[in-house]
Protein backbone atom coordinates (compact mmCIF):
# COMPACT_ATOMS: atom_id res chain seq x y z
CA UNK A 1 -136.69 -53.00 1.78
CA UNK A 2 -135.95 -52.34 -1.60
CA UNK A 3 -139.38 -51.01 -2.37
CA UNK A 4 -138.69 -48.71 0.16
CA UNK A 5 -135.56 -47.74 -0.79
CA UNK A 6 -136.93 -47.11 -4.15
CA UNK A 7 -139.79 -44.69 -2.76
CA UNK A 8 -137.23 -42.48 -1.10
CA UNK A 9 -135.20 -42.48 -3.94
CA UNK A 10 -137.57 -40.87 -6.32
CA UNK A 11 -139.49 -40.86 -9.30
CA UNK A 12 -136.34 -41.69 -11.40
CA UNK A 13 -135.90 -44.95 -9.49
CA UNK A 14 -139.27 -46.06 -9.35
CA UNK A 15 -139.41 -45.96 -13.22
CA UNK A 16 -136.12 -47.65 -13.36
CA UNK A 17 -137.52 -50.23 -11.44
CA UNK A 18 -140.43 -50.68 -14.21
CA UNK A 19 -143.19 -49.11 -11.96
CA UNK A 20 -146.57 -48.07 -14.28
CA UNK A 21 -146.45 -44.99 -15.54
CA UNK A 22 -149.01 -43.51 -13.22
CA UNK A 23 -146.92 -44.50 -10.38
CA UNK A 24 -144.15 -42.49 -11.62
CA UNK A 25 -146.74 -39.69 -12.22
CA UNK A 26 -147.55 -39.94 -8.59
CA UNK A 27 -144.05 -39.90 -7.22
CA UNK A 28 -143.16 -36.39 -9.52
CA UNK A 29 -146.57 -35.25 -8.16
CA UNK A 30 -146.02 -36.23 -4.75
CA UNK A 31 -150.00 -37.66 -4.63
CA UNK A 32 -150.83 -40.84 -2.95
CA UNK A 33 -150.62 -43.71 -5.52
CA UNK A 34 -146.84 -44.26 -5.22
CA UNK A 35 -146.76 -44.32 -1.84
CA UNK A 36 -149.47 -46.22 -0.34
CA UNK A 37 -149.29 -48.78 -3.74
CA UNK A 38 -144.78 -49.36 -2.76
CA UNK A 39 -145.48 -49.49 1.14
CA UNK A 40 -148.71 -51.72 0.21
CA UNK A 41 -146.58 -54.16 -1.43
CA UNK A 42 -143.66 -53.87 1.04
CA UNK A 43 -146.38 -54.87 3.28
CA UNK A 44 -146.95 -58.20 1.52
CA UNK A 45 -143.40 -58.46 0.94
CA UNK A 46 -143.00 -58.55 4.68
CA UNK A 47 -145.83 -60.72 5.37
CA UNK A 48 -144.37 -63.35 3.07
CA UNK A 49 -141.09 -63.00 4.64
CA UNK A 50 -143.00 -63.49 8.41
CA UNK A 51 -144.77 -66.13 6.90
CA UNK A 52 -141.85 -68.28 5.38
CA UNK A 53 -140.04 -67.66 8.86
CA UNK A 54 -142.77 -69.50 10.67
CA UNK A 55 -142.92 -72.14 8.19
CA UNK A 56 -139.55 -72.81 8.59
CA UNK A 57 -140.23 -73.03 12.40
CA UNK A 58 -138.22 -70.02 13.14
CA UNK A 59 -140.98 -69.23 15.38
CA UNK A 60 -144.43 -69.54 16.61
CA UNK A 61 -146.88 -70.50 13.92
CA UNK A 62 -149.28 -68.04 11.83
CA UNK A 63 -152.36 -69.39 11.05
CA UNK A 64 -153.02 -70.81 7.42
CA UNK A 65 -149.33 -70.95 6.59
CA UNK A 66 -149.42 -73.30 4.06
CA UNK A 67 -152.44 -71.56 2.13
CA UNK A 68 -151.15 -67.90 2.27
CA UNK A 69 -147.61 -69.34 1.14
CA UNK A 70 -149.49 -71.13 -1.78
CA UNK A 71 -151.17 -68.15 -2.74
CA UNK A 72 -147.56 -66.39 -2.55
CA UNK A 73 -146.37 -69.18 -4.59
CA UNK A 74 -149.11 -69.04 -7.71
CA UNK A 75 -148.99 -64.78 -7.69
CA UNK A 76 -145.30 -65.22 -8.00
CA UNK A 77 -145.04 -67.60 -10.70
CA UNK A 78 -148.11 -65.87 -12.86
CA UNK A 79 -146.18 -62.59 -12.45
CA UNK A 80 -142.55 -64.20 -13.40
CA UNK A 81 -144.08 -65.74 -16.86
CA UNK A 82 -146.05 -62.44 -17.84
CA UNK A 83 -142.81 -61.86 -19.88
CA UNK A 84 -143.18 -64.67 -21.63
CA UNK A 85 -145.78 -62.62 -23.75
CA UNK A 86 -143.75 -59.39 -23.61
CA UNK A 87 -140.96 -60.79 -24.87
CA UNK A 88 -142.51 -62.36 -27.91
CA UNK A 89 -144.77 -59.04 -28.28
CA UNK A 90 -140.58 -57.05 -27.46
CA UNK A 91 -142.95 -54.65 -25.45
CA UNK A 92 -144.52 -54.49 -21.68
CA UNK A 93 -147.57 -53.05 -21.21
CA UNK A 94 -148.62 -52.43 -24.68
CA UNK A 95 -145.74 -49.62 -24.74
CA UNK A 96 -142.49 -49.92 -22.58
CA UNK A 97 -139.81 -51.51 -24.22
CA UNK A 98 -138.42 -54.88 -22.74
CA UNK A 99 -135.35 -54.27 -21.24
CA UNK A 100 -132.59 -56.33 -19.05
CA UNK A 101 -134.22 -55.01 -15.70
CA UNK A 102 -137.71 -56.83 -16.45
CA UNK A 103 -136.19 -59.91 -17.92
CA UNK A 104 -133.65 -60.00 -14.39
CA UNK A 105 -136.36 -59.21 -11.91
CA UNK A 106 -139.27 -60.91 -13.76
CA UNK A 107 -136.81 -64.09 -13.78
CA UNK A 108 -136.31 -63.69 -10.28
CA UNK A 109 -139.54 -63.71 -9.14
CA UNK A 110 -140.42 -66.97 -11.06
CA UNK A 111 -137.54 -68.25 -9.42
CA UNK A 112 -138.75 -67.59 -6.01
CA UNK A 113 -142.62 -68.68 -6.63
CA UNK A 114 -141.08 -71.64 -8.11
CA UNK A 115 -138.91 -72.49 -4.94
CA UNK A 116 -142.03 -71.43 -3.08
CA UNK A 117 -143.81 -74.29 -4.75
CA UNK A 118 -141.43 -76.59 -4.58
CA UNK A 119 -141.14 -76.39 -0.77
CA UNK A 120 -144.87 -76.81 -0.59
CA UNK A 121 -145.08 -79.69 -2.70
CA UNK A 122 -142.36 -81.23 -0.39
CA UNK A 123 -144.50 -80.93 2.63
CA UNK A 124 -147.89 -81.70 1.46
CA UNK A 125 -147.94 -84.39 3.71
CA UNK A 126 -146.60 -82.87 6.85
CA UNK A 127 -148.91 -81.27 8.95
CA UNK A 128 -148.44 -77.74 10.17
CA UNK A 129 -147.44 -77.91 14.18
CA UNK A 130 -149.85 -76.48 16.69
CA UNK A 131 -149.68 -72.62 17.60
CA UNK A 132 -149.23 -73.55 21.48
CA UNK A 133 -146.85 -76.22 22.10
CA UNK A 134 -148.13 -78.78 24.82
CA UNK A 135 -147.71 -78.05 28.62
């Protein structure tokens, strides 16, 4: 939702929330890029949250749970330790400063693609239930 939020917002807000330059571009332009690129991750975003729920057993499974969470899991912790090299470079992207913003967010999505691994790894051995419960 907050990708959303950020798209209505406006350009200002997209850079604040350390969006590339050319998205920016594309919000103050009003082209395509910023849209479809925020909604496309909202997207995932949402599919991750749909996913999680059904691991949890909040509802009817999805099929390859397990897999698309561990996929989740290993995007999510690459993209939280990309500012390991920023920080010891004190730039992002060859150019942007690093600022409190990427070291919060960045943090927090390490967090989460850590927890994401952890719950994996604590049911490797559990098998995902069946889509259709038995009559």
């Amino acid at each position: 939702m907050l990708h959303i939020a950020v798209l209505a917002a406006g350009p200002e807000w997209i850079a604040f929330v350390g969006a590339p330059p050319e998205v920016v571009r594309s919000a103050e332009l009003a082209t395509w890029l910023a849209p479809v690129s925020t909604l496309g991750i909202a997207a995932l975003l949402a599919g991750l949250a749909l996913y999680s729920l059904a691991a949890a057993g909040k509802f009817r499974s999805l099929p390859l749970v397990k897999p698309i969470l561990g996929l989740f899991a290993a995007i999510f912790v690459l993209r939280g330790l990309i500012i390991v090299p920023a920080l010891v470079q004190g730039r992002v992207n060859w150019a942007a400063p690093v600022d409190v913003f990427i070291v919060t967010s960045s943090f927090a999505i390490l967090v989460l693609g850590v927890a994401l691994c952890l719950g994996l790894w604590a049911t490797r051995g559990s098998r995902q239930p069946p889509t259709d419960p038995p009559p």
